[in-house]
PDB file of N, CA and C in Angstrom:
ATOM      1  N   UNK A   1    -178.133 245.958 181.838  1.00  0.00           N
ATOM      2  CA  UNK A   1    -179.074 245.616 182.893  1.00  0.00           C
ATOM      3  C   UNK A   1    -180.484 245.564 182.305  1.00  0.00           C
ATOM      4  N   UNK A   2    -181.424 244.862 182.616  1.00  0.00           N
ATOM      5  CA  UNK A   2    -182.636 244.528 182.188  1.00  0.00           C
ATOM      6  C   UNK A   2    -183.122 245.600 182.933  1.00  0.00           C
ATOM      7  N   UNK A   3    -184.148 246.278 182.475  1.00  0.00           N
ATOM      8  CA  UNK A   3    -184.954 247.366 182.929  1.00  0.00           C
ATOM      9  C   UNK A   3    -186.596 246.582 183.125  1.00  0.00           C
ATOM     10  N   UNK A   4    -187.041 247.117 184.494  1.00  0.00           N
ATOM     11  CA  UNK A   4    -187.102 248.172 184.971  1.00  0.00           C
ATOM     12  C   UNK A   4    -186.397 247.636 185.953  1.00  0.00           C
ATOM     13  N   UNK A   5    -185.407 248.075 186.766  1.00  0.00           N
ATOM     14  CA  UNK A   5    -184.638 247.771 187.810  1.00  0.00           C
ATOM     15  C   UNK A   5    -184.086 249.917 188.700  1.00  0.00           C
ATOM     16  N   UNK A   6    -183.709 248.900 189.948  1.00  0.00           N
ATOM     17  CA  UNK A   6    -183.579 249.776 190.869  1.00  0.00           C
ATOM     18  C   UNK A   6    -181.993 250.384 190.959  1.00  0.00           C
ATOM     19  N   UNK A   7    -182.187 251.970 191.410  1.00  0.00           N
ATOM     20  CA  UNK A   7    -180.855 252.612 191.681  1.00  0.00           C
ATOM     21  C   UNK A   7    -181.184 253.348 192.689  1.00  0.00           C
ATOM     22  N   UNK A   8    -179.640 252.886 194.144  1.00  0.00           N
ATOM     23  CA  UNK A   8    -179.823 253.658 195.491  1.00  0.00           C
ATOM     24  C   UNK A   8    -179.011 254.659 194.807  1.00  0.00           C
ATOM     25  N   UNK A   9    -179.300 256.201 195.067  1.00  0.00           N
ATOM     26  CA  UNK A   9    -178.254 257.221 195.534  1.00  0.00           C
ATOM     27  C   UNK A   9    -178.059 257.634 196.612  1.00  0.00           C
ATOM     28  N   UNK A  10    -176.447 257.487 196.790  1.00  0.00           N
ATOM     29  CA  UNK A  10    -176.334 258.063 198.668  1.00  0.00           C
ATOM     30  C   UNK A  10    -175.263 259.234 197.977  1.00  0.00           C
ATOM     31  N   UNK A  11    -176.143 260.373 198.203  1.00  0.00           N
ATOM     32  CA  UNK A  11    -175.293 261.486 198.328  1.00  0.00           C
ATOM     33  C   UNK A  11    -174.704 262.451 199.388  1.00  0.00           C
ATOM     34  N   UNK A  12    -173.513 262.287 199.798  1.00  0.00           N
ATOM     35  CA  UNK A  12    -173.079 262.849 201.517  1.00  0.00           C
ATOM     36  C   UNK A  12    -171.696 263.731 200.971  1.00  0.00           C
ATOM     37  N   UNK A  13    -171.412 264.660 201.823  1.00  0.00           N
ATOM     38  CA  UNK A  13    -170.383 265.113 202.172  1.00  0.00           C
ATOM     39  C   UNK A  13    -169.746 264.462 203.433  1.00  0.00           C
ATOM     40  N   UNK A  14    -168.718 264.594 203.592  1.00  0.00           N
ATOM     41  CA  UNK A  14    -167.719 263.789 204.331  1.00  0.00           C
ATOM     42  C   UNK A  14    -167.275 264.923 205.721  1.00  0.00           C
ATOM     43  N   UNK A  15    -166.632 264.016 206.454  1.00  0.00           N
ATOM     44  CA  UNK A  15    -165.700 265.035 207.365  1.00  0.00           C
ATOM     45  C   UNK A  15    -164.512 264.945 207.053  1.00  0.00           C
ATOM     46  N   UNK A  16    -163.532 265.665 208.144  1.00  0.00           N
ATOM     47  CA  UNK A  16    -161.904 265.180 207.424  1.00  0.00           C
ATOM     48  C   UNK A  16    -161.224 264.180 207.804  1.00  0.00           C
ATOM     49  N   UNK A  17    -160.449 263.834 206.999  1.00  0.00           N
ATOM     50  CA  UNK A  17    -159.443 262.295 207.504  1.00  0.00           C
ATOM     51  C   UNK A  17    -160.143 261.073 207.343  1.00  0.00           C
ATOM     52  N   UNK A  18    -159.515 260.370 207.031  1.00  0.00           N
ATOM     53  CA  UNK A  18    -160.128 258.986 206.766  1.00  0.00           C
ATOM     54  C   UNK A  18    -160.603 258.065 207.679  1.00  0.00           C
ATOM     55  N   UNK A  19    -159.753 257.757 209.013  1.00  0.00           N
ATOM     56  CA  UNK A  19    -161.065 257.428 210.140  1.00  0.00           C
ATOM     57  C   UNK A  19    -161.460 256.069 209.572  1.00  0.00           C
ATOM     58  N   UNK A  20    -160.508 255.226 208.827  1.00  0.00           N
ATOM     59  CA  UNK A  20    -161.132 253.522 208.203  1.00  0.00           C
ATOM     60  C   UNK A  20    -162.087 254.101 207.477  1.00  0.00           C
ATOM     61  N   UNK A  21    -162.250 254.814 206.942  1.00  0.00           N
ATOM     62  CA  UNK A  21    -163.670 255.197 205.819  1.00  0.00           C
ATOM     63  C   UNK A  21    -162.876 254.179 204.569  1.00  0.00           C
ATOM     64  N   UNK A  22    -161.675 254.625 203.639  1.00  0.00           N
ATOM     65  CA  UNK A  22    -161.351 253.885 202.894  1.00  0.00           C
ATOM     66  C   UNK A  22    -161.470 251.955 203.000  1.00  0.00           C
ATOM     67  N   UNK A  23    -161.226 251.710 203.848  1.00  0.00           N
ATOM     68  CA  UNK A  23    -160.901 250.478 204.499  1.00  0.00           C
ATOM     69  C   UNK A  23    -162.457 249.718 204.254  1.00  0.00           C
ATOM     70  N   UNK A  24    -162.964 250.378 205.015  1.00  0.00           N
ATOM     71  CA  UNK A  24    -164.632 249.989 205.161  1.00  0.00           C
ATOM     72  C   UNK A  24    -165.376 250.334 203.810  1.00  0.00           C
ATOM     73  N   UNK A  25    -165.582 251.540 202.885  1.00  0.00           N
ATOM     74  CA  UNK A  25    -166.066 251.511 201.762  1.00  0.00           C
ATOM     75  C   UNK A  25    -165.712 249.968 200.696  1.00  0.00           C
ATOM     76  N   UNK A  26    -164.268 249.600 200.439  1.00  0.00           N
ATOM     77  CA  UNK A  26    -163.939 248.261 199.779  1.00  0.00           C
ATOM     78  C   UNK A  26    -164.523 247.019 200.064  1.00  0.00           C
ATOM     79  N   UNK A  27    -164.556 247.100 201.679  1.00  0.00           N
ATOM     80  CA  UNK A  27    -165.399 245.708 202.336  1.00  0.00           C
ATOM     81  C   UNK A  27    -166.895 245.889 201.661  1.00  0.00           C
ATOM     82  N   UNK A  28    -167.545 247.274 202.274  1.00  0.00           N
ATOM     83  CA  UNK A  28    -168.613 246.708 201.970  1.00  0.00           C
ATOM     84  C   UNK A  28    -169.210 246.991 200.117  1.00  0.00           C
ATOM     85  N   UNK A  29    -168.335 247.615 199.156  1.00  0.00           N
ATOM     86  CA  UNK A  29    -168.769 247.455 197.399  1.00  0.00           C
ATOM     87  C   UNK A  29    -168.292 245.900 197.973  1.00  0.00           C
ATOM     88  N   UNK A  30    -167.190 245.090 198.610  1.00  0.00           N
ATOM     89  CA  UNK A  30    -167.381 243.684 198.020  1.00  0.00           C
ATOM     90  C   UNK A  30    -168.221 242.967 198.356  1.00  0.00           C
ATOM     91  N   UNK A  31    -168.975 243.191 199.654  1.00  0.00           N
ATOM     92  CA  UNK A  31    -169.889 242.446 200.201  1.00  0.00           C
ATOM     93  C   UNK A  31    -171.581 242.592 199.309  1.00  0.00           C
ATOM     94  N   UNK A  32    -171.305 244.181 199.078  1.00  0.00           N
ATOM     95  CA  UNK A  32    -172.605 244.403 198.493  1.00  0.00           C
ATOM     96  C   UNK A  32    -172.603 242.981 197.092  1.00  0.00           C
ATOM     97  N   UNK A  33    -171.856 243.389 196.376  1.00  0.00           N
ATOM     98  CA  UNK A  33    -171.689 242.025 194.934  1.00  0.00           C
ATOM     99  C   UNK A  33    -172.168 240.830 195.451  1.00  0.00           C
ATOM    100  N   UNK A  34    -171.760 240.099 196.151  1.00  0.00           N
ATOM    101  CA  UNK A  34    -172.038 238.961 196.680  1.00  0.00           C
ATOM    102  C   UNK A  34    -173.806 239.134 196.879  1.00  0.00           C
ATOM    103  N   UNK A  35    -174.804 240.146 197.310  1.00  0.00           N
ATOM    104  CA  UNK A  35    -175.812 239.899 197.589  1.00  0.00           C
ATOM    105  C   UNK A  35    -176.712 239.838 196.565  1.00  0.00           C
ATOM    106  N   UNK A  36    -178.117 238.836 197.003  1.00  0.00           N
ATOM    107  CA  UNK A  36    -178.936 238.302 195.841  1.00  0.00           C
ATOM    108  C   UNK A  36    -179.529 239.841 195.676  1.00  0.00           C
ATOM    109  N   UNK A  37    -179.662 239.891 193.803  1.00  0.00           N
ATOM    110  CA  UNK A  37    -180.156 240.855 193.233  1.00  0.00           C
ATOM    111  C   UNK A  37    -179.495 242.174 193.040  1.00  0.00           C
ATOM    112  N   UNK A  38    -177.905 241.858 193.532  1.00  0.00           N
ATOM    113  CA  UNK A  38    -176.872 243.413 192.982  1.00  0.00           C
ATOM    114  C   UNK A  38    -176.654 243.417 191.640  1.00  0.00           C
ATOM    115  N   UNK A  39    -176.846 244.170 191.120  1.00  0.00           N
ATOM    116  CA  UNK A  39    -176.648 244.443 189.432  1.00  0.00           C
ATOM    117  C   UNK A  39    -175.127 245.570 189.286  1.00  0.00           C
ATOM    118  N   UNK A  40    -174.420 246.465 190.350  1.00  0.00           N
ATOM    119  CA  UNK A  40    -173.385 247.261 189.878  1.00  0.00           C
ATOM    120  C   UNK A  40    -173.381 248.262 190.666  1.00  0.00           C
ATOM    121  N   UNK A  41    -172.377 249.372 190.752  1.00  0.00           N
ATOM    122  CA  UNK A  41    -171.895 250.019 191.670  1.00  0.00           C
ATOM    123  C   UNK A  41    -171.244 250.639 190.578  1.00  0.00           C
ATOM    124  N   UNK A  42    -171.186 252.430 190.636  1.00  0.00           N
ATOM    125  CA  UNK A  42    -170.372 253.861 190.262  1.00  0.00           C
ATOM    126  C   UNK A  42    -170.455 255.062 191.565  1.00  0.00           C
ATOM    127  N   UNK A  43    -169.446 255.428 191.515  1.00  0.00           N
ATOM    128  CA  UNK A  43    -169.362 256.446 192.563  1.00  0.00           C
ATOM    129  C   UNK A  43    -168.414 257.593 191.931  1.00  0.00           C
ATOM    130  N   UNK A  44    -168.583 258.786 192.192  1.00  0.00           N
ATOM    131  CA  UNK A  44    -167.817 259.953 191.935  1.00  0.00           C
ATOM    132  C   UNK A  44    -167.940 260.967 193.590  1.00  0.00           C
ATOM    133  N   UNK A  45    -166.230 261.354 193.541  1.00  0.00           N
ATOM    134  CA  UNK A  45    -166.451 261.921 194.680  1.00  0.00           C
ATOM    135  C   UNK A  45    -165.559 263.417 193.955  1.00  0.00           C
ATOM    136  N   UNK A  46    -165.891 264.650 194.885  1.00  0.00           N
ATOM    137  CA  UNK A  46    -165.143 265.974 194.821  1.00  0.00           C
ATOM    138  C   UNK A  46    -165.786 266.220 196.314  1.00  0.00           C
ATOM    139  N   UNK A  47    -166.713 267.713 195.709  1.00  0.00           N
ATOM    140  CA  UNK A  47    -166.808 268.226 197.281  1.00  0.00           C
ATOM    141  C   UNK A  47    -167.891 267.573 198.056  1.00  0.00           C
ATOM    142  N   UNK A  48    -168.505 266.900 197.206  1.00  0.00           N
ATOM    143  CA  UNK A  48    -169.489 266.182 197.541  1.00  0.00           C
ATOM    144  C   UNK A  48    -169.228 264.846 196.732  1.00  0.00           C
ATOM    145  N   UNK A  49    -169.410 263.765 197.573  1.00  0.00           N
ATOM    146  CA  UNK A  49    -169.990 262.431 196.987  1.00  0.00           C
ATOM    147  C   UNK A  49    -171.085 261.683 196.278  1.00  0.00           C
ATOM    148  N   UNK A  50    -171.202 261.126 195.840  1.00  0.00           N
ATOM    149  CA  UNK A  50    -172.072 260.520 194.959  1.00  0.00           C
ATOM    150  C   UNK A  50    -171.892 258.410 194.489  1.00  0.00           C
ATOM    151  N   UNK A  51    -172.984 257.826 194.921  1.00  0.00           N
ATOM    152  CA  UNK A  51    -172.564 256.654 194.972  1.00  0.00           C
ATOM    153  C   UNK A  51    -173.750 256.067 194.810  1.00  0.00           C
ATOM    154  N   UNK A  52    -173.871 255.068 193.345  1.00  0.00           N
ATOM    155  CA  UNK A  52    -174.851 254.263 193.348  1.00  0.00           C
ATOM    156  C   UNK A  52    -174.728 253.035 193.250  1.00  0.00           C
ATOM    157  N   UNK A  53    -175.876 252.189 193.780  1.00  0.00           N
ATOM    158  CA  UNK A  53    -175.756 251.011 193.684  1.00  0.00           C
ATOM    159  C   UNK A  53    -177.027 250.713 192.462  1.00  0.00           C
ATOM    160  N   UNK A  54    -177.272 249.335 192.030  1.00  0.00           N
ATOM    161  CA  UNK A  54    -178.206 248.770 191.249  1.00  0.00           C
ATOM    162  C   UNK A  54    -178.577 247.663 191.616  1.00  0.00           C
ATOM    163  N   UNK A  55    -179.856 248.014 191.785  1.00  0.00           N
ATOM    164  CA  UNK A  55    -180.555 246.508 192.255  1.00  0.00           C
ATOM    165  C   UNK A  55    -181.740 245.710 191.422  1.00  0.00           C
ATOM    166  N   UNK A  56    -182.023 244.604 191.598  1.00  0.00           N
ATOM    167  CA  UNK A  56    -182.487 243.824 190.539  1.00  0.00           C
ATOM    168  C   UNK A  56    -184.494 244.775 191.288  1.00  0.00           C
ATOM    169  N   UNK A  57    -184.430 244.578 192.611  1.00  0.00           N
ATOM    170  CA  UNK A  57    -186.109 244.698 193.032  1.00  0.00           C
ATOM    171  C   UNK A  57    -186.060 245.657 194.721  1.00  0.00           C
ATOM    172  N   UNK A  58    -187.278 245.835 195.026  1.00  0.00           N
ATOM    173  CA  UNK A  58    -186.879 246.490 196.362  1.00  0.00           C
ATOM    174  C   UNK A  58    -186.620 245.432 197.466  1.00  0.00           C
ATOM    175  N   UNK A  59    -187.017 244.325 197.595  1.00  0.00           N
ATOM    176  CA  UNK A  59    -186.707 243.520 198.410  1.00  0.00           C
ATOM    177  C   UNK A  59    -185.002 243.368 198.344  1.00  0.00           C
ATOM    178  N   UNK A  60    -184.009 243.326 197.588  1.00  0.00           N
ATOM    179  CA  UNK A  60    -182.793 243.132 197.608  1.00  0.00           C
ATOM    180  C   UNK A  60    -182.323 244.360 198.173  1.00  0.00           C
ATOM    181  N   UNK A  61    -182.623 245.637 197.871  1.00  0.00           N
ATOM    182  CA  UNK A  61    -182.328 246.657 198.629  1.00  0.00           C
ATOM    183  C   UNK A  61    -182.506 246.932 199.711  1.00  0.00           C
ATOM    184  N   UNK A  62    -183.464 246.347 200.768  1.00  0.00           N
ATOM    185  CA  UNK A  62    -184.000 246.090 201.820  1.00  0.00           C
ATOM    186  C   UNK A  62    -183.193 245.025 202.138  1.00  0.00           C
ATOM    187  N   UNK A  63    -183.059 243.811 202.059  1.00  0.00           N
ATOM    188  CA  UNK A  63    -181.895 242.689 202.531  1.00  0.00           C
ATOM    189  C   UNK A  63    -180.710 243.366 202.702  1.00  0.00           C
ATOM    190  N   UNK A  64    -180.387 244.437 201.794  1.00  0.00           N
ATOM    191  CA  UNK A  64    -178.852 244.837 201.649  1.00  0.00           C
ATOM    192  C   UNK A  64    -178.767 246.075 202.974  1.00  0.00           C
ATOM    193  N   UNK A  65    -179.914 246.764 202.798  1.00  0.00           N
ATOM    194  CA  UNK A  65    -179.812 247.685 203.827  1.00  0.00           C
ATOM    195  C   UNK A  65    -179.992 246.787 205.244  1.00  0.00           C
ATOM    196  N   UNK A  66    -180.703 246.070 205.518  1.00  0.00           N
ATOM    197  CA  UNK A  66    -180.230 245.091 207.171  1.00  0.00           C
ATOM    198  C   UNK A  66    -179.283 244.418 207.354  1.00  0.00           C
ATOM    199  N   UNK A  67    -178.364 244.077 205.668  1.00  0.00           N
ATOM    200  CA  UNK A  67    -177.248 243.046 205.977  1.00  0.00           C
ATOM    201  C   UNK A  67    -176.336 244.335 207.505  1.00  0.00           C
ATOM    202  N   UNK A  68    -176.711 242.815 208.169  1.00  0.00           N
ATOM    203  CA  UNK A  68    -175.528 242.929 209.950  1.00  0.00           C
ATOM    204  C   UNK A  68    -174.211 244.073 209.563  1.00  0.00           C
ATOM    205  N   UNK A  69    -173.610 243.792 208.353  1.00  0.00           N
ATOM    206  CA  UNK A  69    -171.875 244.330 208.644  1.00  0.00           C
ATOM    207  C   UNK A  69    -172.432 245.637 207.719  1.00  0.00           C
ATOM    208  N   UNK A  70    -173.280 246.059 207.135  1.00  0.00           N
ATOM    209  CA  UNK A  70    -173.414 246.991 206.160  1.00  0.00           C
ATOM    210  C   UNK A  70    -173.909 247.982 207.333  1.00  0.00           C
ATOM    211  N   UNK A  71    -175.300 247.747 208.655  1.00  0.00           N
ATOM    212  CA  UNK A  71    -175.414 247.828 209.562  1.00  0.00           C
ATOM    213  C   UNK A  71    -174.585 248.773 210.032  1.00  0.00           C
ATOM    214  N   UNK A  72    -173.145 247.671 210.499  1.00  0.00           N
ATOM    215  CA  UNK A  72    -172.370 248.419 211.330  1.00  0.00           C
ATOM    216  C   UNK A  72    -171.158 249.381 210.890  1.00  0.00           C
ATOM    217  N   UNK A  73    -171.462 249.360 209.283  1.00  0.00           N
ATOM    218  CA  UNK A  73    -170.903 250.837 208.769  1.00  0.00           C
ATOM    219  C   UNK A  73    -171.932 251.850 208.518  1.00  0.00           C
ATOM    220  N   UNK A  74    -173.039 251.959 208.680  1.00  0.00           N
ATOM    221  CA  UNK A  74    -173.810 252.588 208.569  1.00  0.00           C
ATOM    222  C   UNK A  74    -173.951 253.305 209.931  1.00  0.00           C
ATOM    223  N   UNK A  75    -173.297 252.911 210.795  1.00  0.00           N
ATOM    224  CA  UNK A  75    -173.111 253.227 212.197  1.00  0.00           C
ATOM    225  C   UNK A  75    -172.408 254.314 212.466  1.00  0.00           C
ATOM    226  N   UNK A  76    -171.170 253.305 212.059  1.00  0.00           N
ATOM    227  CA  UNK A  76    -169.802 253.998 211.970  1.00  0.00           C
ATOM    228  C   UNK A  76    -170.051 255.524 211.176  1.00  0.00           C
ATOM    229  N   UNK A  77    -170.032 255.674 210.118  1.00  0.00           N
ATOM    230  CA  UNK A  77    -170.540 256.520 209.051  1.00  0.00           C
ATOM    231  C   UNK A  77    -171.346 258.011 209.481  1.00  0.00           C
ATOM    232  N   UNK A  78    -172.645 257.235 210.827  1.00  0.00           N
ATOM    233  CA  UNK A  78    -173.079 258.678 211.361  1.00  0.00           C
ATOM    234  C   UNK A  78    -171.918 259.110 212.354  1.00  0.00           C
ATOM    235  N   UNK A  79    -171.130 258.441 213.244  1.00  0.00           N
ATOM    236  CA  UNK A  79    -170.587 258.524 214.206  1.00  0.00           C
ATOM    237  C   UNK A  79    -169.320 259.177 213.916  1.00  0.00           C
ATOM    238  N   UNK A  80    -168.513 258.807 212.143  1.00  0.00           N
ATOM    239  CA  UNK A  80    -167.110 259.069 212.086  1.00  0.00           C
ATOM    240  C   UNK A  80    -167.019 259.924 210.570  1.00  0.00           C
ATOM    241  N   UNK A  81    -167.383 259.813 209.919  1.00  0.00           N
ATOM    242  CA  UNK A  81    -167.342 259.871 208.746  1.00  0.00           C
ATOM    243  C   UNK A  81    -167.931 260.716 207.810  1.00  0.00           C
ATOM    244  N   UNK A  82    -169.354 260.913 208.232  1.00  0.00           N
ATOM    245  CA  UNK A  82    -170.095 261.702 207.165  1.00  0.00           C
ATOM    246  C   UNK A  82    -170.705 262.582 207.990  1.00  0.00           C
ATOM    247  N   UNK A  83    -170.840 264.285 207.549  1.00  0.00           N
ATOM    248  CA  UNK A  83    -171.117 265.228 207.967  1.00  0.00           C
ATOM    249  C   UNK A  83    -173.277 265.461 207.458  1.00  0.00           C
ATOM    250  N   UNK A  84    -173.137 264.662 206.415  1.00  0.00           N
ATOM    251  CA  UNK A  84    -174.636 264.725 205.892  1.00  0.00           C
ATOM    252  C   UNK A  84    -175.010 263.842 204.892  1.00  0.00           C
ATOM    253  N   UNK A  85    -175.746 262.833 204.636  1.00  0.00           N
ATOM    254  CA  UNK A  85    -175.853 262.396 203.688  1.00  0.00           C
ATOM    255  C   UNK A  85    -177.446 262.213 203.098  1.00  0.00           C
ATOM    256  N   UNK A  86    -178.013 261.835 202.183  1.00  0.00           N
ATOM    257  CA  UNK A  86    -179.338 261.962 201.800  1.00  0.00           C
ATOM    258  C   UNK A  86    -179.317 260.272 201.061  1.00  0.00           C
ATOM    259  N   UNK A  87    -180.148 259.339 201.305  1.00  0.00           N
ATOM    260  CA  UNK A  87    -180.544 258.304 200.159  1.00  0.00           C
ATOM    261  C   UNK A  87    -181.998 258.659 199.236  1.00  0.00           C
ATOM    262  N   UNK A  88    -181.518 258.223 197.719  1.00  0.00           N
ATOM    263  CA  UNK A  88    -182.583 258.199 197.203  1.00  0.00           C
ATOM    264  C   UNK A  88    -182.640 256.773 196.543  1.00  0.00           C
ATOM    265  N   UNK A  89    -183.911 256.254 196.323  1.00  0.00           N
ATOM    266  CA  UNK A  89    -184.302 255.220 195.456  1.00  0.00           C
ATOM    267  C   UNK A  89    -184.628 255.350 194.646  1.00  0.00           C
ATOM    268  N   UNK A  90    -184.544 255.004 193.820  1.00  0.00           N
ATOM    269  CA  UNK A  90    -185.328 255.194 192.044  1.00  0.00           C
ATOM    270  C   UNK A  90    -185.528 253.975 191.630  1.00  0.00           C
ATOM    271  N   UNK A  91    -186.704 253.984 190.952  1.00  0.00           N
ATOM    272  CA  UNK A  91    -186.836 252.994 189.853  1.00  0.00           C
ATOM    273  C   UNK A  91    -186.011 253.674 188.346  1.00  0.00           C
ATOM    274  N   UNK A  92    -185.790 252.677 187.492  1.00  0.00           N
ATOM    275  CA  UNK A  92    -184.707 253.198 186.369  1.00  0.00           C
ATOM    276  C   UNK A  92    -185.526 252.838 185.551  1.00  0.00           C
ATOM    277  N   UNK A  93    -186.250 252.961 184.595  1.00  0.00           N
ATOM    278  CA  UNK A  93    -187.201 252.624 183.333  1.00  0.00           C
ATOM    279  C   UNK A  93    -186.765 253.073 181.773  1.00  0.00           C
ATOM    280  N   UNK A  94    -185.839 254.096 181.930  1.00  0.00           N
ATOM    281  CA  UNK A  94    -184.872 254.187 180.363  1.00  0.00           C
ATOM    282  C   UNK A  94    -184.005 254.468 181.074  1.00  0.00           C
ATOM    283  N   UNK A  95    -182.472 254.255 179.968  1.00  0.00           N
ATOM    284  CA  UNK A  95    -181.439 254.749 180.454  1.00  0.00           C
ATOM    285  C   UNK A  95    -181.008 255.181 178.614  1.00  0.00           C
ATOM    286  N   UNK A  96    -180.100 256.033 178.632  1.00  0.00           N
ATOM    287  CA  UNK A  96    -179.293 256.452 177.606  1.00  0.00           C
ATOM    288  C   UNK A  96    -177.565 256.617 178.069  1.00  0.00           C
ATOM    289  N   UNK A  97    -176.840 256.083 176.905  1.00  0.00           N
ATOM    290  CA  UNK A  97    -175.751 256.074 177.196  1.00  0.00           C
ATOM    291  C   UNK A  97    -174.804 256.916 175.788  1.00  0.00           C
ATOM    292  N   UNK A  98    -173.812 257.368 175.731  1.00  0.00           N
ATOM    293  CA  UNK A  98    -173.151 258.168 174.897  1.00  0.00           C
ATOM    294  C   UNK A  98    -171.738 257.519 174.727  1.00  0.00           C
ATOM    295  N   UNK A  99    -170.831 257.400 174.262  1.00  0.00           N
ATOM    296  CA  UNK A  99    -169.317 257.146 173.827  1.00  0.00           C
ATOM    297  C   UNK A  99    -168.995 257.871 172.665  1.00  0.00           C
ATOM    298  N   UNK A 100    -168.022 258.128 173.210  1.00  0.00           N
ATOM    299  CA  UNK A 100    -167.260 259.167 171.659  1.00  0.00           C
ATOM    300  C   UNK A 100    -166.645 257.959 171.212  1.00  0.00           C
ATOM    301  N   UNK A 101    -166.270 258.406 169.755  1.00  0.00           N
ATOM    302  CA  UNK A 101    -165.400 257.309 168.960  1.00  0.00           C
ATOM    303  C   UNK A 101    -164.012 257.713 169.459  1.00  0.00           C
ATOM    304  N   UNK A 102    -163.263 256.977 168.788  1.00  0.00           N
ATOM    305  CA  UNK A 102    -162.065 257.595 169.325  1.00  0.00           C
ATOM    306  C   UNK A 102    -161.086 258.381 167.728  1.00  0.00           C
TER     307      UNK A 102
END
């Protein structure tokens, strides 16, 4: 990714049972790709979740946060799904990466 570019973190704990949470997370990582200025998506979940997206500028993150159907999981989400969640934005200006050999 070309730097300096943007990373959302949405960090939430969940409630129990799935409740279309699975169903709806797939729709919208595919919908997110499709929008101008997505650069990538990693998520790790245990007791807590963790999920970022990458965006090229803040205006694409802003389009992405009003896209209509993202909207209406973001709905869903306070209503069914998530017990707490926090967003952060960052700008990304270095990154470092590691691989073992094998």
């Amino acid at each position: 990714m070309t730097k300096p570019y943007y990373a959302v973190i949405f960090t939430s704990t969940r409630t129990s049972g799935d409740k279309g949470y699975l169903q709806m997370a797939k729709q919208m990582e595919e919908l997110a790709k499709n929008q101008p200025g997505y650069l990538g998506f990693e998520s790790a979940k245990d007791k807590i979740g963790i999920s970022i997206s990458y965006w090229k500028n803040l205006e694409s993150i802003s389009k992405w946060k009003s896209n209509l159907k993202h909207l209406a999981a973001q709905e869903m989400g306070k209503k069914e799904w998530y017990k707490w969640y926090k967003i952060r934005v960052c700008l990304v200006e270095r990154e470092y990466e590691f691989t073992a050999s094998s």
